[in-house]
Protein backbone atom coordinates (compact mmCIF):
# COMPACT_ATOMS: atom_id res chain seq x y z
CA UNK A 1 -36.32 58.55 -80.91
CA UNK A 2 -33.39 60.38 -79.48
CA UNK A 3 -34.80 63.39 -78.20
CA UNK A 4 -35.39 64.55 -75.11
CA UNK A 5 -33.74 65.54 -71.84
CA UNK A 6 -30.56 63.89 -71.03
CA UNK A 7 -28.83 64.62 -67.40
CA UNK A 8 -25.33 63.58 -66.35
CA UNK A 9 -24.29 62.66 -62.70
CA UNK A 10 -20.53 62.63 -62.36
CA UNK A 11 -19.16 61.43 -59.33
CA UNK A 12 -18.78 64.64 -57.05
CA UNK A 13 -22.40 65.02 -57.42
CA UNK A 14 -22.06 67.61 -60.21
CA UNK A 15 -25.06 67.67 -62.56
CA UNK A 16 -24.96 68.13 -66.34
CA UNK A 17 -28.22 68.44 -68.31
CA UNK A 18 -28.40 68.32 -72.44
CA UNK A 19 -31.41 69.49 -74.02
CA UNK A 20 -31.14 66.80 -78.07
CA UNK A 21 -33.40 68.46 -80.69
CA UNK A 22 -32.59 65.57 -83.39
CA UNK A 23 -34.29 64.91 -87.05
CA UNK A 24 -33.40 61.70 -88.74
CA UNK A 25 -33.03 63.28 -92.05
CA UNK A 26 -32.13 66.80 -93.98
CA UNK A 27 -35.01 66.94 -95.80
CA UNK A 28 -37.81 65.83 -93.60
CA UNK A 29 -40.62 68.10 -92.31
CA UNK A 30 -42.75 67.12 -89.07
CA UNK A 31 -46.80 66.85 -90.21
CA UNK A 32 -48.84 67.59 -86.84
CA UNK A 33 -52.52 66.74 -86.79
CA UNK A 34 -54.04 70.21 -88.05
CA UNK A 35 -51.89 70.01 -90.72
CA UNK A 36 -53.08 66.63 -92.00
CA UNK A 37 -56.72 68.20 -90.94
CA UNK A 38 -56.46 70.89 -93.37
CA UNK A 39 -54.69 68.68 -96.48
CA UNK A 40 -57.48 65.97 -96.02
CA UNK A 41 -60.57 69.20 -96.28
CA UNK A 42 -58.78 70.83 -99.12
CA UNK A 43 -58.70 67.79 -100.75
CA UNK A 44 -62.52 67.12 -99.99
CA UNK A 45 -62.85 70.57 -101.27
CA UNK A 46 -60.99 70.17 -104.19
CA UNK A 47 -62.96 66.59 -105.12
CA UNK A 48 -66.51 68.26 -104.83
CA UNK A 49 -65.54 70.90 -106.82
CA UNK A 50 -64.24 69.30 -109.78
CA UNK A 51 -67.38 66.63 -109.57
CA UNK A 52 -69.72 69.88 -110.15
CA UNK A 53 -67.87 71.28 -112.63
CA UNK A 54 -67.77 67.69 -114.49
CA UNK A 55 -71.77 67.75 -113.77
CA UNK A 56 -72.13 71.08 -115.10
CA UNK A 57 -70.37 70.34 -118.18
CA UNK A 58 -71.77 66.90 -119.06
CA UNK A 59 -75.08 68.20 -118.38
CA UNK A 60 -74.91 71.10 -120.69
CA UNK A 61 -75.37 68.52 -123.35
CA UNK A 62 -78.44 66.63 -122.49
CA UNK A 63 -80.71 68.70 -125.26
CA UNK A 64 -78.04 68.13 -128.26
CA UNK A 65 -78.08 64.83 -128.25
CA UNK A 66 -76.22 63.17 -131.78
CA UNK A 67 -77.69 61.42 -134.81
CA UNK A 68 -74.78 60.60 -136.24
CA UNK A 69 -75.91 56.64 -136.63
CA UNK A 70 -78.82 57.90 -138.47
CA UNK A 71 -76.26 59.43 -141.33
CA UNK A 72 -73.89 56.41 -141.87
CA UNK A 73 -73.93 55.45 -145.33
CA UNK A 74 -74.49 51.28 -144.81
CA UNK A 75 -72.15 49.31 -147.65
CA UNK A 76 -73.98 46.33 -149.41
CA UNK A 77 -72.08 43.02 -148.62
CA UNK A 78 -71.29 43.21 -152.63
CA UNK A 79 -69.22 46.29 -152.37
CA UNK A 80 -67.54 44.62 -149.59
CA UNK A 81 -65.72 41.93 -150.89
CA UNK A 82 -64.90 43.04 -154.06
């Protein structure tokens, strides 16, 4: 990491100091802890919500529940080889 403080001594005792701010690429972005903090609850947020809106909507359906095997016409083994 080249950042930081750098101070140079020349010989007649005359003192030189050089503040380097540097970022190792053009299109990164620094990510401190509250940041992560608040991506990580949004996300929790985010996941609980959807799981009670996907328990809202598959409960809705418990009292229609289908009878669609009870309306199959069954084919005779006759029918289905010929």
């Amino acid at each position: 990491d080249p950042r930081g403080t750098y101070t140079c001594v020349a010989g007649g005792g005359k003192k030189s100091t050089l503040q380097v701010y540097y970022r190792m690429c053009q299109n990164c972005i620094e990510v401190d802890a509250p940041t992560i903090s608040g991506i990580v609850v949004a996300d929790v947020i985010a996941t609980a919500f959807l799981a009670v809106a996907v328990y809202c909507v598959t409960g809705q359906d418990k009292g229609r529940m289908s009878r669609a095997s009870d309306r199959q016409n069954l084919i005779a083994n006759e029918q289905l080889y010929q």
